[in-house]
PDB file of N, CA and C in Angstrom:
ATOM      1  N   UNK A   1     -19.430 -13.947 -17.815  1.00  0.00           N
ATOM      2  CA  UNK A   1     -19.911 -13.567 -16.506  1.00  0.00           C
ATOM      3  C   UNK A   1     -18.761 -13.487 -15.507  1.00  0.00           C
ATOM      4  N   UNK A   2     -17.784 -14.388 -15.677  1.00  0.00           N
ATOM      5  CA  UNK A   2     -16.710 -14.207 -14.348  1.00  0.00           C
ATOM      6  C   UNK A   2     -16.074 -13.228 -15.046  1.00  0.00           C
ATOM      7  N   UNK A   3     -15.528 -13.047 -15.700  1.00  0.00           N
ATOM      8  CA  UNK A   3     -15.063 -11.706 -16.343  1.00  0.00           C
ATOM      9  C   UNK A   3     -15.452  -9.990 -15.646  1.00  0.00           C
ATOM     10  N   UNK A   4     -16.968 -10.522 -16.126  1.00  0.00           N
ATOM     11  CA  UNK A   4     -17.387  -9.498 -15.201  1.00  0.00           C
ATOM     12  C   UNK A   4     -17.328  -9.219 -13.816  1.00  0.00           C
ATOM     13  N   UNK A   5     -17.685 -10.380 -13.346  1.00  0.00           N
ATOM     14  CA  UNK A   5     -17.318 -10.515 -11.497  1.00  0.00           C
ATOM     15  C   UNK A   5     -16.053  -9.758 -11.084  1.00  0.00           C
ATOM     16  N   UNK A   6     -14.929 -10.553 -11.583  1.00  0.00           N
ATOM     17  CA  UNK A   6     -13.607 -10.305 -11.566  1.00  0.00           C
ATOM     18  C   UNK A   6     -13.277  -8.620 -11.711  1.00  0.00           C
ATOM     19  N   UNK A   7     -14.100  -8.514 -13.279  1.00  0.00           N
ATOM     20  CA  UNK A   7     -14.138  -7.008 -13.170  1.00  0.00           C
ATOM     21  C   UNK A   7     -14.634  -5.630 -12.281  1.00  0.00           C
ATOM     22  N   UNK A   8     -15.999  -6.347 -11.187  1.00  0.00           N
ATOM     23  CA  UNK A   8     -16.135  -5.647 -10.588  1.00  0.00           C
ATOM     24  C   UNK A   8     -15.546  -5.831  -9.423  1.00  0.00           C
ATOM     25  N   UNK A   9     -14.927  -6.964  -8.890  1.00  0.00           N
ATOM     26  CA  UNK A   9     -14.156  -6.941  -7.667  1.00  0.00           C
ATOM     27  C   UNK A   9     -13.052  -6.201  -7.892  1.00  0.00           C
ATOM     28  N   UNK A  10     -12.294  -5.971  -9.021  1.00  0.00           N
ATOM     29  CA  UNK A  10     -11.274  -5.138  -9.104  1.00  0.00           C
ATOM     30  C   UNK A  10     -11.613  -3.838  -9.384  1.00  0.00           C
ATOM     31  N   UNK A  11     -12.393  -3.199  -9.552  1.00  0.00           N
ATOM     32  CA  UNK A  11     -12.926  -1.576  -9.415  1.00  0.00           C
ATOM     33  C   UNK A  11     -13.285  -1.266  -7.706  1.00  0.00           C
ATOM     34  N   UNK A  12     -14.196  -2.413  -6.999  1.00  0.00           N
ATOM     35  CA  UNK A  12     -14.659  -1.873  -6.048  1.00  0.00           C
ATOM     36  C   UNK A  12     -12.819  -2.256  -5.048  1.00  0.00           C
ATOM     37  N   UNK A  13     -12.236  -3.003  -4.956  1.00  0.00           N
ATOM     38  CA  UNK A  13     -10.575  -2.686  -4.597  1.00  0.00           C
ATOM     39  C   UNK A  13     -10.273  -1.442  -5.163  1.00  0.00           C
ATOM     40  N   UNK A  14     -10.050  -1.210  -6.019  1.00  0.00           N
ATOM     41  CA  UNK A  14      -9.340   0.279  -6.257  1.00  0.00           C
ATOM     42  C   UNK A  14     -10.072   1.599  -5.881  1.00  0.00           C
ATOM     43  N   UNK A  15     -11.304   1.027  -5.624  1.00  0.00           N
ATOM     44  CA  UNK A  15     -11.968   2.288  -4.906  1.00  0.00           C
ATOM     45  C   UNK A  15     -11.890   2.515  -3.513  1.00  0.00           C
ATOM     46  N   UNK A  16     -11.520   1.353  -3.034  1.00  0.00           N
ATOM     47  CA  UNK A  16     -11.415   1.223  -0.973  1.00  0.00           C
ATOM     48  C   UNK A  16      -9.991   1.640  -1.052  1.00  0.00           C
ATOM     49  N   UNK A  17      -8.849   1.228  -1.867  1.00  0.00           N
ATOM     50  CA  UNK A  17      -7.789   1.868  -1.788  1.00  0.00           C
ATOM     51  C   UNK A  17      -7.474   2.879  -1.956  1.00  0.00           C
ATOM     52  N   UNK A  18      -7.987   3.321  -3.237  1.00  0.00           N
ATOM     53  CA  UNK A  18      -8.132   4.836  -3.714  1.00  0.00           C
ATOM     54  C   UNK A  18      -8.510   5.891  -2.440  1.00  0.00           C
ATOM     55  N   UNK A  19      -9.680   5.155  -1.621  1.00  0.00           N
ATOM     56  CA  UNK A  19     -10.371   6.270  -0.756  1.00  0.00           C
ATOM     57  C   UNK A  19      -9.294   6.243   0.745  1.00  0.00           C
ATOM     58  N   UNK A  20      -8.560   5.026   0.607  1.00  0.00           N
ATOM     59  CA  UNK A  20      -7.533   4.963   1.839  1.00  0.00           C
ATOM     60  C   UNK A  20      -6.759   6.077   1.628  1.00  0.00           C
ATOM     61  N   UNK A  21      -5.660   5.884   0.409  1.00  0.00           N
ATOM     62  CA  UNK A  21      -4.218   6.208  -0.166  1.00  0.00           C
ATOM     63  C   UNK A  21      -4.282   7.484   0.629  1.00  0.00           C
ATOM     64  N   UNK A  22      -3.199   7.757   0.503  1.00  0.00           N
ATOM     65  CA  UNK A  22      -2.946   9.255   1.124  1.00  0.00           C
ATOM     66  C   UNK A  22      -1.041   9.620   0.689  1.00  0.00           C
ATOM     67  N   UNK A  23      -1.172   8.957  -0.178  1.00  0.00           N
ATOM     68  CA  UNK A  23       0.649   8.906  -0.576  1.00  0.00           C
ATOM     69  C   UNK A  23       0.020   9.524  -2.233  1.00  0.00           C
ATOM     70  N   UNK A  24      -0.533  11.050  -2.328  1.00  0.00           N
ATOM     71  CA  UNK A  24      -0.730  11.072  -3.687  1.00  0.00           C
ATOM     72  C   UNK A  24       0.274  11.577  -4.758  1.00  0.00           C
ATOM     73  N   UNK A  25       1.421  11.515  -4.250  1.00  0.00           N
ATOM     74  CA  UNK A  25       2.511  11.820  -5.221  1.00  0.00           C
ATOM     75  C   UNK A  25       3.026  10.241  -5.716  1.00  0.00           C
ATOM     76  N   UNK A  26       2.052   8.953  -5.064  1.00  0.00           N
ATOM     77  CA  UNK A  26       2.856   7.798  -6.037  1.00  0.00           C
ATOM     78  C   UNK A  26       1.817   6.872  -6.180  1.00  0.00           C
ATOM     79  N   UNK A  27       0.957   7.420  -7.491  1.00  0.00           N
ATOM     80  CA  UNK A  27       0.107   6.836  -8.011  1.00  0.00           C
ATOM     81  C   UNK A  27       0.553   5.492  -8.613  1.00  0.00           C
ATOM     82  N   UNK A  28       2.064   5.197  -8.661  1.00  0.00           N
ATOM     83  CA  UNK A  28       2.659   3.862  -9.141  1.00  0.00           C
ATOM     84  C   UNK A  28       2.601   3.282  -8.101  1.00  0.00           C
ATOM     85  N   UNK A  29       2.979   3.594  -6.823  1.00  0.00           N
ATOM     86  CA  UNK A  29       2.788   2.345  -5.660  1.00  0.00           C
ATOM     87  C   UNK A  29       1.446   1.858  -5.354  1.00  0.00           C
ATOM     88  N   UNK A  30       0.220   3.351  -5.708  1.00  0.00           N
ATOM     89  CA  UNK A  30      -1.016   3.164  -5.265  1.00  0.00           C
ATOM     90  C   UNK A  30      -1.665   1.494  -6.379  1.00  0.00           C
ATOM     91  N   UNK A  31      -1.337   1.534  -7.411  1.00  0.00           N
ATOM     92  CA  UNK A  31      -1.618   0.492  -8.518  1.00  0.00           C
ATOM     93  C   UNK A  31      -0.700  -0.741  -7.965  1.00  0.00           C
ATOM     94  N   UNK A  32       0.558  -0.656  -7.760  1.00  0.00           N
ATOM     95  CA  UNK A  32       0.460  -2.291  -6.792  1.00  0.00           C
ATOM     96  C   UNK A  32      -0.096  -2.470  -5.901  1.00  0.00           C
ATOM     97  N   UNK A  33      -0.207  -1.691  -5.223  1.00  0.00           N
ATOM     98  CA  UNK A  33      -1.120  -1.652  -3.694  1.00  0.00           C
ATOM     99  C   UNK A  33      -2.146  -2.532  -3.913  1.00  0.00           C
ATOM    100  N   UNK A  34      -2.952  -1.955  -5.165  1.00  0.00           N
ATOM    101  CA  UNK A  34      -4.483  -2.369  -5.569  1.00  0.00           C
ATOM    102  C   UNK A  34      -4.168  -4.134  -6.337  1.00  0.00           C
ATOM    103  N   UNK A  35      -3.131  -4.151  -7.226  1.00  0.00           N
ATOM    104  CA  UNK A  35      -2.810  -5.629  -7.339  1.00  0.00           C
ATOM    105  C   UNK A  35      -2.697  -6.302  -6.404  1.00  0.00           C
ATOM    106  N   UNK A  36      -2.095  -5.799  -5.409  1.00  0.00           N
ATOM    107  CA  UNK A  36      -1.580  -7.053  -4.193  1.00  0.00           C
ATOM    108  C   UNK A  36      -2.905  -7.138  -3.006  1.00  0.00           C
ATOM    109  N   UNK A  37      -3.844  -5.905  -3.226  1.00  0.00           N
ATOM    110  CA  UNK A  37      -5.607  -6.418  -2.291  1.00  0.00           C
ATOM    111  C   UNK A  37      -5.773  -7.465  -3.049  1.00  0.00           C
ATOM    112  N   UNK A  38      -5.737  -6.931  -4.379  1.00  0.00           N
ATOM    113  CA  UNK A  38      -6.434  -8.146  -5.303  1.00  0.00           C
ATOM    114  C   UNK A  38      -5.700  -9.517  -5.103  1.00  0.00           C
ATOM    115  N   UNK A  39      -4.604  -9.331  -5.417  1.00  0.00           N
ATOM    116  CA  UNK A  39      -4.062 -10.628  -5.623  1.00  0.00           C
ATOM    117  C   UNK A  39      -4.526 -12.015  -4.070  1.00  0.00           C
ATOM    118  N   UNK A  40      -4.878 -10.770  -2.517  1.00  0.00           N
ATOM    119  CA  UNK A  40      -5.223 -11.234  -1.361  1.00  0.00           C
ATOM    120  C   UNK A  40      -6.821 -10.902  -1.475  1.00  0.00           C
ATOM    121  N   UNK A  41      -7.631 -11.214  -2.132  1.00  0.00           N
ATOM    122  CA  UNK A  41      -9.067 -10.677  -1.978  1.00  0.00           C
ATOM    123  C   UNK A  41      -9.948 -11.283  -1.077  1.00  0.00           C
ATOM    124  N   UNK A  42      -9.438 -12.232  -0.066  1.00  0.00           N
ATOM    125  CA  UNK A  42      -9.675 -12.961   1.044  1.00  0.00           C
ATOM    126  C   UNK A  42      -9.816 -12.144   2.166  1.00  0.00           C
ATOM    127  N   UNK A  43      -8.909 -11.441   2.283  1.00  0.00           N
ATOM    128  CA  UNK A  43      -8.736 -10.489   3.257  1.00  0.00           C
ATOM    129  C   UNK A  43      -8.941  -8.899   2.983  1.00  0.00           C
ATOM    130  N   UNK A  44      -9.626  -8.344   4.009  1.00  0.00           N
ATOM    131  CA  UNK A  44      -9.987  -7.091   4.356  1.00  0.00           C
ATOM    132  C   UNK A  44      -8.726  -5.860   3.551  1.00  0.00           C
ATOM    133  N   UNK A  45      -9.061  -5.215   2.932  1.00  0.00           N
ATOM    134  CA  UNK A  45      -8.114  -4.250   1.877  1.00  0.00           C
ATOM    135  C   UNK A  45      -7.655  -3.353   3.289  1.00  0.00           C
ATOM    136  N   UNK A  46      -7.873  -2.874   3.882  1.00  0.00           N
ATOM    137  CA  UNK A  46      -7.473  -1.970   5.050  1.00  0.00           C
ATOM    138  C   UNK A  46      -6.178  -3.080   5.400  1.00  0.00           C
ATOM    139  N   UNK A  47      -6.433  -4.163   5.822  1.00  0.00           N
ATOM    140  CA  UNK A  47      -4.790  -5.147   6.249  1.00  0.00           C
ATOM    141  C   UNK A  47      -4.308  -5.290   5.064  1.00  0.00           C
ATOM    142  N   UNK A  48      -4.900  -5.941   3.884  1.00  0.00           N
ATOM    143  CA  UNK A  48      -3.616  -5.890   2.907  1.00  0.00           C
ATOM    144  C   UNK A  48      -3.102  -4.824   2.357  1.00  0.00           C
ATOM    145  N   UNK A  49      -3.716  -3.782   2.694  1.00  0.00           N
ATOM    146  CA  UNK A  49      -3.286  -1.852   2.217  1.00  0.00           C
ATOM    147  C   UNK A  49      -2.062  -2.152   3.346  1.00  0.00           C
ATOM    148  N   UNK A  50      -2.193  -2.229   4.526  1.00  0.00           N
ATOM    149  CA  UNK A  50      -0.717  -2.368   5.684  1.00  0.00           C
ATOM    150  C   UNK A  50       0.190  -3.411   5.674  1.00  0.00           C
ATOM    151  N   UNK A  51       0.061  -4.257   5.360  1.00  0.00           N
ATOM    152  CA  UNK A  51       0.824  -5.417   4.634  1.00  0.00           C
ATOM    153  C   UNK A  51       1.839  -4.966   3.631  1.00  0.00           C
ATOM    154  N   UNK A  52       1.270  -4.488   2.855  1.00  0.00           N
ATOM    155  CA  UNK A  52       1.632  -4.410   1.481  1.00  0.00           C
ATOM    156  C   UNK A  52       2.370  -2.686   1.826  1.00  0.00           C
ATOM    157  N   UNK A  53       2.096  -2.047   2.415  1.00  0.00           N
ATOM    158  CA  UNK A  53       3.048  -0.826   2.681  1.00  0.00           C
ATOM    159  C   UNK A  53       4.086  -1.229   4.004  1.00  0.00           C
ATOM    160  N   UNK A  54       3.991  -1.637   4.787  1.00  0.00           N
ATOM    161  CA  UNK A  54       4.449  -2.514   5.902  1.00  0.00           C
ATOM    162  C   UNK A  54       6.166  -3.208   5.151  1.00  0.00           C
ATOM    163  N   UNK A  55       5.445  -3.972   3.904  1.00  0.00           N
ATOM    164  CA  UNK A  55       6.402  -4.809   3.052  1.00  0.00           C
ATOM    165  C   UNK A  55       7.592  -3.809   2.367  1.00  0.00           C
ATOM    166  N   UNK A  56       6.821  -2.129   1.765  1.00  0.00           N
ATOM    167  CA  UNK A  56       7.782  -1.593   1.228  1.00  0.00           C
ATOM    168  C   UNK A  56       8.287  -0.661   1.875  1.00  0.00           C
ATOM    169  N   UNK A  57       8.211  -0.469   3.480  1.00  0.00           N
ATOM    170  CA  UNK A  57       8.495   0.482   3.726  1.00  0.00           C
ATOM    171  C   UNK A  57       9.701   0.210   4.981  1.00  0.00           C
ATOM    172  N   UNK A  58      10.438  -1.394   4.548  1.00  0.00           N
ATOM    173  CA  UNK A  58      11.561  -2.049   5.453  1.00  0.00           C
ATOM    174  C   UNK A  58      12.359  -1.112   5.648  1.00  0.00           C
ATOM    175  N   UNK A  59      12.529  -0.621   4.894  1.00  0.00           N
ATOM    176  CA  UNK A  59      13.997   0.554   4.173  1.00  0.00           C
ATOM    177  C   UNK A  59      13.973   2.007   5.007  1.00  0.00           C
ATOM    178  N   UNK A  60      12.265   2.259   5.732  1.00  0.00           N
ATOM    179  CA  UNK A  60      12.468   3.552   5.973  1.00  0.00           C
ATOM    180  C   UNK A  60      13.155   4.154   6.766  1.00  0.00           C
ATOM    181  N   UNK A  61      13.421   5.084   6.501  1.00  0.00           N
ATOM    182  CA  UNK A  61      14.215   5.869   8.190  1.00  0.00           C
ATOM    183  C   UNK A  61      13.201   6.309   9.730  1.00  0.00           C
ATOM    184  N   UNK A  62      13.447   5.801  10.541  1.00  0.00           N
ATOM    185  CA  UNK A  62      12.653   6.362  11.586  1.00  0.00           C
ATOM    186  C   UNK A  62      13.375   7.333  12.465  1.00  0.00           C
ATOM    187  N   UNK A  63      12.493   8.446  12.830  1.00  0.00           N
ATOM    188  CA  UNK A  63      13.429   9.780  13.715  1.00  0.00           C
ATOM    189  C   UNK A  63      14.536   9.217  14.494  1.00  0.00           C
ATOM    190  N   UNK A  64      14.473   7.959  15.444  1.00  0.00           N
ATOM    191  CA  UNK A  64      15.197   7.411  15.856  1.00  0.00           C
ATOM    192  C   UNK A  64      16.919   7.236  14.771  1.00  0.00           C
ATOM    193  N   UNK A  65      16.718   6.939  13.725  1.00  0.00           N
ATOM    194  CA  UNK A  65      18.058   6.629  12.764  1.00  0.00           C
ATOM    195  C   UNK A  65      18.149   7.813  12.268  1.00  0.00           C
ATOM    196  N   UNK A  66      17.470   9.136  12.121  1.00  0.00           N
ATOM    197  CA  UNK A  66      17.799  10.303  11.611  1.00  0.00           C
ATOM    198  C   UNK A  66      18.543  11.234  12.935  1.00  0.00           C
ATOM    199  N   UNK A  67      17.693  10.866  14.062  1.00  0.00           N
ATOM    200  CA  UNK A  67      18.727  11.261  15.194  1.00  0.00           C
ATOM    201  C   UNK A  67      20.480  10.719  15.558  1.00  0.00           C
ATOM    202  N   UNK A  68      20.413   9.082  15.365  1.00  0.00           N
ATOM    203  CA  UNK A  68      21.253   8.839  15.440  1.00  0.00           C
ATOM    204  C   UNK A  68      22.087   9.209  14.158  1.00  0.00           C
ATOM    205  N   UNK A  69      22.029   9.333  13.052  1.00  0.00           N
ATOM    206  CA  UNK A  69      22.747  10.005  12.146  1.00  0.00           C
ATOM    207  C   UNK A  69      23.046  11.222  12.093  1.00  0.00           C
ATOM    208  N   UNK A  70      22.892  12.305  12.698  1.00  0.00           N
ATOM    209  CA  UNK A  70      22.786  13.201  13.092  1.00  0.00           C
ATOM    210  C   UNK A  70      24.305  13.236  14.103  1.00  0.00           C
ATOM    211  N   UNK A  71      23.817  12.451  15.295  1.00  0.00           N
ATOM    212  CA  UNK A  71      24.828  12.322  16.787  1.00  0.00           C
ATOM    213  C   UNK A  71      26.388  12.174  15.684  1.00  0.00           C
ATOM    214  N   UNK A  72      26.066  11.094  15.072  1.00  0.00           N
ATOM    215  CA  UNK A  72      27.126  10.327  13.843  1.00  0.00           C
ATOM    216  C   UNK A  72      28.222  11.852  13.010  1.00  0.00           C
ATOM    217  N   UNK A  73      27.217  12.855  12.681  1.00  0.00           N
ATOM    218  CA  UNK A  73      27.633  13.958  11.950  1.00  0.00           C
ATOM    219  C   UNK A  73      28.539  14.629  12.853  1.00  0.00           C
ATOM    220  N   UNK A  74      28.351  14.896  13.978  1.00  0.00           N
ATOM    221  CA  UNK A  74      28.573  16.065  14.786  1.00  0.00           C
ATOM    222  C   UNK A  74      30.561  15.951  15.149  1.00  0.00           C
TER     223      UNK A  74
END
């Protein structure tokens, strides 16, 4: 029976994420995404969906650093 439980809490997560995602060229990030709701199943999948992209997305560039790289080129 918890098997099953377990099993359906982890389908109905991958379906609230699934219906979030919008990154569909990385069906590999979308599957940690869905581990790490799970792994937080306490909390609302919409915050741990931003959490958990929040976490990998330290690295990104914002227009701000593409401008200033830019000024940098010239």
């Amino acid at each position: 029976m918890s098997n099953n439980v377990n099993s359906n809490i982890m389908d109905n997560i991958r379906d609230n994420v699934h219906e979030l995602w919008v990154l569909d060229s990385r069906p590999d990030l979308e599957d940690d995404c869905v581990q790490y709701c799970y792994d937080n199943v306490d909390r609302p999948v919409p915050i741990t969906m931003i959490e958990f992209l929040s976490q990998h997305c330290s690295q990104a560039l914002s227009t701000q650093d593409l401008e200033h790289m830019e000024k940098d080129n010239v």
